[in-house]
PDB file of N, CA and C in Angstrom:
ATOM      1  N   UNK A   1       0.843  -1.168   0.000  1.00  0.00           N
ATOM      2  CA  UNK A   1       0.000   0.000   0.000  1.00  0.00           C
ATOM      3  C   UNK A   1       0.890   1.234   0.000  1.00  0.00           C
ATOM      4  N   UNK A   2       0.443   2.077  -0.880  1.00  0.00           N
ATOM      5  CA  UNK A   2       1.233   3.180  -0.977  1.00  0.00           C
ATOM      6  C   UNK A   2       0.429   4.459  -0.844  1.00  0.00           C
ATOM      7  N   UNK A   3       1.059   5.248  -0.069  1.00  0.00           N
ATOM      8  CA  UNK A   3       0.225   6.922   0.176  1.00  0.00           C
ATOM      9  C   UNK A   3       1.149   8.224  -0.333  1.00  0.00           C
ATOM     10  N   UNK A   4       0.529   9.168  -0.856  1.00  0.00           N
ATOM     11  CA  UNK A   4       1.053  10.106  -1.443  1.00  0.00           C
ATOM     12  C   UNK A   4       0.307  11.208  -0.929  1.00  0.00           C
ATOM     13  N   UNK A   5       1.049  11.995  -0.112  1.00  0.00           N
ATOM     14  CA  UNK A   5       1.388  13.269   0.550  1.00  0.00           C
ATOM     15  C   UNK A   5       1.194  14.169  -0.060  1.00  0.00           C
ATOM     16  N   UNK A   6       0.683  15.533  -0.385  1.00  0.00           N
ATOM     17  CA  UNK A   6       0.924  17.212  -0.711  1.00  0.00           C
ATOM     18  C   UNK A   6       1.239  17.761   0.181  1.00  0.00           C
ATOM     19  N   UNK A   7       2.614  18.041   0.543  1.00  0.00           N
ATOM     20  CA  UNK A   7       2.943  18.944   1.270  1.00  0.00           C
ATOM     21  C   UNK A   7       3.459  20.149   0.630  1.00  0.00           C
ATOM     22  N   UNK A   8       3.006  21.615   1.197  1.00  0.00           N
ATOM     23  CA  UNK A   8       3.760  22.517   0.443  1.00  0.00           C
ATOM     24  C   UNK A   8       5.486  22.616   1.204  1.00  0.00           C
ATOM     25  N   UNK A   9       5.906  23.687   0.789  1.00  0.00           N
ATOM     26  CA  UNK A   9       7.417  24.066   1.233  1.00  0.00           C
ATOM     27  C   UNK A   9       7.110  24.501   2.340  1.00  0.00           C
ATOM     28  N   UNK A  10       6.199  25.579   2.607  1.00  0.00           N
ATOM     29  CA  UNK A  10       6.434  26.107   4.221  1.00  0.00           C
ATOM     30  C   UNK A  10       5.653  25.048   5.244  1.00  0.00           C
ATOM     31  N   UNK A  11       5.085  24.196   4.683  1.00  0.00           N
ATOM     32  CA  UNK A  11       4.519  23.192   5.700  1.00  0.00           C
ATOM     33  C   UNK A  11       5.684  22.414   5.880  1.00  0.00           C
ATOM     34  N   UNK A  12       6.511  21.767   5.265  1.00  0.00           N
ATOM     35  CA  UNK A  12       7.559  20.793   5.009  1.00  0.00           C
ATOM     36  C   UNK A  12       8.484  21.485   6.419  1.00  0.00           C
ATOM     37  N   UNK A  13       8.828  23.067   5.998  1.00  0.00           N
ATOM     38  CA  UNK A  13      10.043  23.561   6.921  1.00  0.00           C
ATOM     39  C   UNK A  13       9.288  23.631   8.235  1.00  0.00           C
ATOM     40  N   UNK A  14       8.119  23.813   8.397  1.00  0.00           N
ATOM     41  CA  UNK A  14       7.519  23.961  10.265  1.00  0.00           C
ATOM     42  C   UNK A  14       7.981  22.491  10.749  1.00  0.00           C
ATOM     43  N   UNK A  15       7.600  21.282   9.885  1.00  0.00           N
ATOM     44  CA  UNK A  15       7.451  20.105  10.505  1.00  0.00           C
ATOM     45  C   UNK A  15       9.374  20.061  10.773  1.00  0.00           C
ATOM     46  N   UNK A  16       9.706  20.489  10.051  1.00  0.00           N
ATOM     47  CA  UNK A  16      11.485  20.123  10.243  1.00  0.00           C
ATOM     48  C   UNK A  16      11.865  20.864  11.259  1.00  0.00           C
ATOM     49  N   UNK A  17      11.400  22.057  11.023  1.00  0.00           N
ATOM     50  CA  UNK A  17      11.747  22.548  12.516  1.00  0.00           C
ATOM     51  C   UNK A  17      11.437  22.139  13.830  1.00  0.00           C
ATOM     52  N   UNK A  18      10.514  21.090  13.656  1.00  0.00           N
ATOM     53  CA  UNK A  18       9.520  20.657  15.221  1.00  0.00           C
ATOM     54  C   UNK A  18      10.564  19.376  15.386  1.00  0.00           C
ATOM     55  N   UNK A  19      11.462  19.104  14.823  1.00  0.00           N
ATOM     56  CA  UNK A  19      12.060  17.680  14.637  1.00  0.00           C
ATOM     57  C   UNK A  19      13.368  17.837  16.008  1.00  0.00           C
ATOM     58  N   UNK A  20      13.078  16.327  16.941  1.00  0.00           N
ATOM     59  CA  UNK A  20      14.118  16.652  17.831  1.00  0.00           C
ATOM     60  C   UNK A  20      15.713  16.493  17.304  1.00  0.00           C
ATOM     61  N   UNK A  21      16.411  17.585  17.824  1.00  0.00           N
ATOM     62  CA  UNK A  21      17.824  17.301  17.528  1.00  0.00           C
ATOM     63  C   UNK A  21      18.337  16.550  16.821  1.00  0.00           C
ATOM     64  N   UNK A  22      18.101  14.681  17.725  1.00  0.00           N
ATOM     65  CA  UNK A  22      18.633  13.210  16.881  1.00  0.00           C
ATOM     66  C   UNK A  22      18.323  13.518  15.588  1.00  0.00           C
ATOM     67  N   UNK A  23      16.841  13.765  15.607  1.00  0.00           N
ATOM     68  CA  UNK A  23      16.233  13.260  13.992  1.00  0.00           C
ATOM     69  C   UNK A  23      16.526  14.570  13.245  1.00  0.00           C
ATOM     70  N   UNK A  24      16.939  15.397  14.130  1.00  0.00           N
ATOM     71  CA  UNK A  24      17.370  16.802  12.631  1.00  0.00           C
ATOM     72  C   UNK A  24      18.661  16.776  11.920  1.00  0.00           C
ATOM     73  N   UNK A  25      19.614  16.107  13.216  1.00  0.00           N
ATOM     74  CA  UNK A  25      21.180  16.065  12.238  1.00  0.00           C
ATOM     75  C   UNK A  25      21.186  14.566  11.779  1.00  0.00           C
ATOM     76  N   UNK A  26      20.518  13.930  11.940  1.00  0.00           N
ATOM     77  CA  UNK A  26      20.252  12.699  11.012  1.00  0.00           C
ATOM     78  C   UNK A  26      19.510  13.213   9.156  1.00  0.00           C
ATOM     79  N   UNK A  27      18.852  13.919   9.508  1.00  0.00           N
ATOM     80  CA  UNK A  27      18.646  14.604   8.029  1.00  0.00           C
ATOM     81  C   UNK A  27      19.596  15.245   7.186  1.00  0.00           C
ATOM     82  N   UNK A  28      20.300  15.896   8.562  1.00  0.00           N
ATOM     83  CA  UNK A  28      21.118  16.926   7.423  1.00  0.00           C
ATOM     84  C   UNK A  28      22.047  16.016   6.883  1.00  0.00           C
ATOM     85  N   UNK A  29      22.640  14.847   7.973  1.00  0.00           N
ATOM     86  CA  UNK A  29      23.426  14.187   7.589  1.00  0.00           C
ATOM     87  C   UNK A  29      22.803  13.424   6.095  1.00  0.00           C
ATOM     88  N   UNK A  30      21.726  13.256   6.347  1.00  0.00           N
ATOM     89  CA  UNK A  30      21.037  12.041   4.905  1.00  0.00           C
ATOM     90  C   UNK A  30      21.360  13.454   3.855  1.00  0.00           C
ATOM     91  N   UNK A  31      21.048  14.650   3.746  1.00  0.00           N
ATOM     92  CA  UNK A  31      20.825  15.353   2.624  1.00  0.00           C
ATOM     93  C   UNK A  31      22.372  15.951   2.369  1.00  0.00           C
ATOM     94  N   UNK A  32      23.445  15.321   3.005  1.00  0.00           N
ATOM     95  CA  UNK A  32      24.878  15.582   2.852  1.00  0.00           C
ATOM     96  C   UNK A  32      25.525  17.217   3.560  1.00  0.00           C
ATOM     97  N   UNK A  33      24.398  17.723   4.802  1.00  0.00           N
ATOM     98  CA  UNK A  33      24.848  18.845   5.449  1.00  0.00           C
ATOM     99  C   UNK A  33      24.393  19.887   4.831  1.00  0.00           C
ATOM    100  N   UNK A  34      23.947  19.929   3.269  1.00  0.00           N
ATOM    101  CA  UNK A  34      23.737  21.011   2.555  1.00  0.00           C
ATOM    102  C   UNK A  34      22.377  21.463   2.827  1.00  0.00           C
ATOM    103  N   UNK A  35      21.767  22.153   3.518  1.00  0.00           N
ATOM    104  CA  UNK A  35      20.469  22.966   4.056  1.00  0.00           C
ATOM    105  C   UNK A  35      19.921  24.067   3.065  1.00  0.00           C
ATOM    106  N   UNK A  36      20.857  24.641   2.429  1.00  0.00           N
ATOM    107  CA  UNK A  36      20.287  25.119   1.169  1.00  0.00           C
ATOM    108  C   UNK A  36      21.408  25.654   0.202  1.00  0.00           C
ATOM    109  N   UNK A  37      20.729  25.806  -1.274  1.00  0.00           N
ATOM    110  CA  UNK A  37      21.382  25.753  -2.283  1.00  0.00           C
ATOM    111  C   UNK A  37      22.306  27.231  -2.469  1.00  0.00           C
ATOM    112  N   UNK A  38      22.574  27.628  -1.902  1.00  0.00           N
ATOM    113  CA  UNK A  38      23.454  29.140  -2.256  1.00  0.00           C
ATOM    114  C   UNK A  38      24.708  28.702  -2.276  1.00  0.00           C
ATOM    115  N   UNK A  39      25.388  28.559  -3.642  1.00  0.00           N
ATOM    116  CA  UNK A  39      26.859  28.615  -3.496  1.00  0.00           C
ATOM    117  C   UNK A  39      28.079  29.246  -2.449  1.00  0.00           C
ATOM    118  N   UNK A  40      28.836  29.112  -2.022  1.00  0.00           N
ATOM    119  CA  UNK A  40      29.793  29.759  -1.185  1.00  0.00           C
ATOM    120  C   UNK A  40      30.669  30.509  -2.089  1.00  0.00           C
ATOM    121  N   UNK A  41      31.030  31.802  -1.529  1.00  0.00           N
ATOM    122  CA  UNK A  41      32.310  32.021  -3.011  1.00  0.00           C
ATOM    123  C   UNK A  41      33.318  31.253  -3.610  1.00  0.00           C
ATOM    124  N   UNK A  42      34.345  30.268  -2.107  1.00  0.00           N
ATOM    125  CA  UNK A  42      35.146  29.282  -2.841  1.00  0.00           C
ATOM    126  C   UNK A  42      34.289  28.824  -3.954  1.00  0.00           C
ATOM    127  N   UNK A  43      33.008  27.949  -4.015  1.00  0.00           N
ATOM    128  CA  UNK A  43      32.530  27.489  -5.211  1.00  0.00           C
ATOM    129  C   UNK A  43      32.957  28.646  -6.266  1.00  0.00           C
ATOM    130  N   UNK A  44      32.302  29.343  -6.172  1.00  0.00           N
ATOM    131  CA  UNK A  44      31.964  30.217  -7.624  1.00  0.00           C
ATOM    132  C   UNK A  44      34.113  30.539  -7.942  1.00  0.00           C
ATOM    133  N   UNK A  45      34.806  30.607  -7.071  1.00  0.00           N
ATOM    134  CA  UNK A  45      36.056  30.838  -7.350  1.00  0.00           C
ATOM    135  C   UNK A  45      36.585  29.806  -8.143  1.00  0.00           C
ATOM    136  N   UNK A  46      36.182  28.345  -7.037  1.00  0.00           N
ATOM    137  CA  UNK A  46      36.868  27.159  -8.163  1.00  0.00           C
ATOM    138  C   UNK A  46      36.354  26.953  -9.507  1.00  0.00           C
ATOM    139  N   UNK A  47      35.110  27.664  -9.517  1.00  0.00           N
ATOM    140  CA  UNK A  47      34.548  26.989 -11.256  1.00  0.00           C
ATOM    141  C   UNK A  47      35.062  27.960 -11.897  1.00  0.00           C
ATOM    142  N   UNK A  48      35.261  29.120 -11.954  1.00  0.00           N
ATOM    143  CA  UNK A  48      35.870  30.271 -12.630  1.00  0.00           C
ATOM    144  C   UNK A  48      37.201  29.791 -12.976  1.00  0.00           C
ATOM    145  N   UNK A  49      37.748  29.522 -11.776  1.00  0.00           N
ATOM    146  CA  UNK A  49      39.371  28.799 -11.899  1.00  0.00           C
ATOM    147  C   UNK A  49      39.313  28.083 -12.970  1.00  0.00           C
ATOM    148  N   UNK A  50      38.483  27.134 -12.825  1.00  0.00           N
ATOM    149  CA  UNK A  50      38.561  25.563 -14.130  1.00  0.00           C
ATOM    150  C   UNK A  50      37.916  26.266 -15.192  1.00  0.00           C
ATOM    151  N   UNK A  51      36.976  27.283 -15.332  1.00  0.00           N
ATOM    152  CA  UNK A  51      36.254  27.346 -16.650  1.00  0.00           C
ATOM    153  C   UNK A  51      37.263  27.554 -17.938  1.00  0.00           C
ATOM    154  N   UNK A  52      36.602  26.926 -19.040  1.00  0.00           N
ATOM    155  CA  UNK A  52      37.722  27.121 -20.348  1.00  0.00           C
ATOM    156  C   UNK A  52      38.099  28.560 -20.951  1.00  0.00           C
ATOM    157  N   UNK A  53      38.848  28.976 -20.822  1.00  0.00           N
ATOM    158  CA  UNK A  53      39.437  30.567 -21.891  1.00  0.00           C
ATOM    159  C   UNK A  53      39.932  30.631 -22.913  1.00  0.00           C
ATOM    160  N   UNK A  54      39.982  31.663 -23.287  1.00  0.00           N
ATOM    161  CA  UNK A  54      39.926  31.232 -25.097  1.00  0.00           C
ATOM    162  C   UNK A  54      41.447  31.796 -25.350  1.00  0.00           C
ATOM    163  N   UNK A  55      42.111  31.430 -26.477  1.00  0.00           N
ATOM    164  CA  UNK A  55      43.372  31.078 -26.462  1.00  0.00           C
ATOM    165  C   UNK A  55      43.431  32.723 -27.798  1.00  0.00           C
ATOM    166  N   UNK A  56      44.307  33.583 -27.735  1.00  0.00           N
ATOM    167  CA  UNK A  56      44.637  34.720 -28.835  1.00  0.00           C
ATOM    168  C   UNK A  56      43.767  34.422 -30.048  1.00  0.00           C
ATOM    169  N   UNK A  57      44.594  33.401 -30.616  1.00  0.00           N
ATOM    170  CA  UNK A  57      43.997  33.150 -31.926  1.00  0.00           C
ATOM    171  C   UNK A  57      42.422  33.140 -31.745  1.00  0.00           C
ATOM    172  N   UNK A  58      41.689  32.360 -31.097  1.00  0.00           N
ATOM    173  CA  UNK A  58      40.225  32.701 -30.586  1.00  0.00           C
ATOM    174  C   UNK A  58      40.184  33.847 -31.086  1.00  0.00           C
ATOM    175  N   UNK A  59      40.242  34.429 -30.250  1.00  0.00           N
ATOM    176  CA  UNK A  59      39.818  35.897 -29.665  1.00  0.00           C
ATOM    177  C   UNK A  59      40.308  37.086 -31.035  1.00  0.00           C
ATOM    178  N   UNK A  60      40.926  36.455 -31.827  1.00  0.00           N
ATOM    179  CA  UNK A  60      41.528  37.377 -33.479  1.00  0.00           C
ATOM    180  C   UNK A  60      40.628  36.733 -34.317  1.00  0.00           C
ATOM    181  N   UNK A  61      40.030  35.553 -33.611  1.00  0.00           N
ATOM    182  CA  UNK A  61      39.047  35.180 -34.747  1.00  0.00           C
ATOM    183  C   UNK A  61      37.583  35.759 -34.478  1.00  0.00           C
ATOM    184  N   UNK A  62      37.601  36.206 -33.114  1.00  0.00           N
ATOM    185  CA  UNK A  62      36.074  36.557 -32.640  1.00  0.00           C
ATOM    186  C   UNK A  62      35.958  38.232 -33.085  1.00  0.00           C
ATOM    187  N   UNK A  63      37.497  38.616 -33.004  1.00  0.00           N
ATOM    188  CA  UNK A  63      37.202  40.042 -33.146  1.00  0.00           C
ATOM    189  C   UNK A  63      36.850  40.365 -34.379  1.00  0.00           C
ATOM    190  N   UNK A  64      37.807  39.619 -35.670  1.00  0.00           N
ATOM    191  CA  UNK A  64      37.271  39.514 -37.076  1.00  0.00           C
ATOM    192  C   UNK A  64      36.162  39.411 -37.919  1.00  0.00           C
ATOM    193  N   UNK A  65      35.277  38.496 -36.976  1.00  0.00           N
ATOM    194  CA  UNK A  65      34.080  38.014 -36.879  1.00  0.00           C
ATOM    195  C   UNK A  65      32.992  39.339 -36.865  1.00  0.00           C
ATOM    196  N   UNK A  66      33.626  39.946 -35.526  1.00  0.00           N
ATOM    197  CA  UNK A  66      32.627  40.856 -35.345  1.00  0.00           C
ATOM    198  C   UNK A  66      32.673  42.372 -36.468  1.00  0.00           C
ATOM    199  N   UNK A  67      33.736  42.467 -36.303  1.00  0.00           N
ATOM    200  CA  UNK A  67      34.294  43.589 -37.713  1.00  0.00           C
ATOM    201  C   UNK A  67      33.275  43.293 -38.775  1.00  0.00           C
ATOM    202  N   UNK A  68      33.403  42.251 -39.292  1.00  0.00           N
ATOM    203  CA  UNK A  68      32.774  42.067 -40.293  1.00  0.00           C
ATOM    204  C   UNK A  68      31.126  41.917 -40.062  1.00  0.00           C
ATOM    205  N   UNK A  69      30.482  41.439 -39.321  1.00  0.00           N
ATOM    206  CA  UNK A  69      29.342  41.892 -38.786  1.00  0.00           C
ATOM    207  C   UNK A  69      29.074  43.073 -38.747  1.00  0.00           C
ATOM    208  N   UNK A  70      29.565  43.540 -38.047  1.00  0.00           N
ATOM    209  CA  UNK A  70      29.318  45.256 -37.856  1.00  0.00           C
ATOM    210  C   UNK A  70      29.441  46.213 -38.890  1.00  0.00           C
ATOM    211  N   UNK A  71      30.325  46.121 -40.080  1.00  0.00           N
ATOM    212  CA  UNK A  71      30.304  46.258 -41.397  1.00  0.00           C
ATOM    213  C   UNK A  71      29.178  45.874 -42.074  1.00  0.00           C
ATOM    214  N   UNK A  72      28.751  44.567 -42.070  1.00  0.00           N
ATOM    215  CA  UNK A  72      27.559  44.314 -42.799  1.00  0.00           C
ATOM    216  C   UNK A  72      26.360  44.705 -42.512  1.00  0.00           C
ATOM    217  N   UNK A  73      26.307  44.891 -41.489  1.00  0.00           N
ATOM    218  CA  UNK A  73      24.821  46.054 -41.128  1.00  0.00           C
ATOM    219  C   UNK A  73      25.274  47.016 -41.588  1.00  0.00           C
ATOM    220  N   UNK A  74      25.936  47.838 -41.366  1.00  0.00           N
ATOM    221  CA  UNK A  74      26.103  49.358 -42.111  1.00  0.00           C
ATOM    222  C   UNK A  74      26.015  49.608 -42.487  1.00  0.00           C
ATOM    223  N   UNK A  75      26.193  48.922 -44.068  1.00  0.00           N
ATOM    224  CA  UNK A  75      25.721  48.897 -45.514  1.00  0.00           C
ATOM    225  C   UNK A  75      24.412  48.525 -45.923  1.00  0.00           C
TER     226      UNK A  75
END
């Protein structure tokens, strides 16, 4: 037998909040500590770090690109 719940979000957070201690860091622990989704800056630093950059030649090809775009509207 199976039952299916509607709970909204602010009903969900009252009941979590009513939750004793044991059973609250047993959650956080199940949901891996993360309580909500807002990046930390380290995040946003390390993905910036790793993201790909574009190498000169790129960037002589993007500017060319655009020259000539911008030319062709003009006319």
């Amino acid at each position: 037998m199976q039952i299916q719940v509607d709970i909204g979000f602010e009903q969900l957070m009252e009941i979590i909040k009513k939750l004793p201690a044991n059973k609250l860091s047993k959650l956080k622990a199940e949901l891996g500590g993360k309580t909500h989704h807002e990046p930390q800056n380290n995040d946003i630093e390390a993905f910036l770090m790793k993201a790909p950059v574009f190498s000169k030649s790129q960037i002589t090809a993007i500017t060319k690109t655009r020259k000539a775009i911008n030319q062709w509207r003009a006319e």
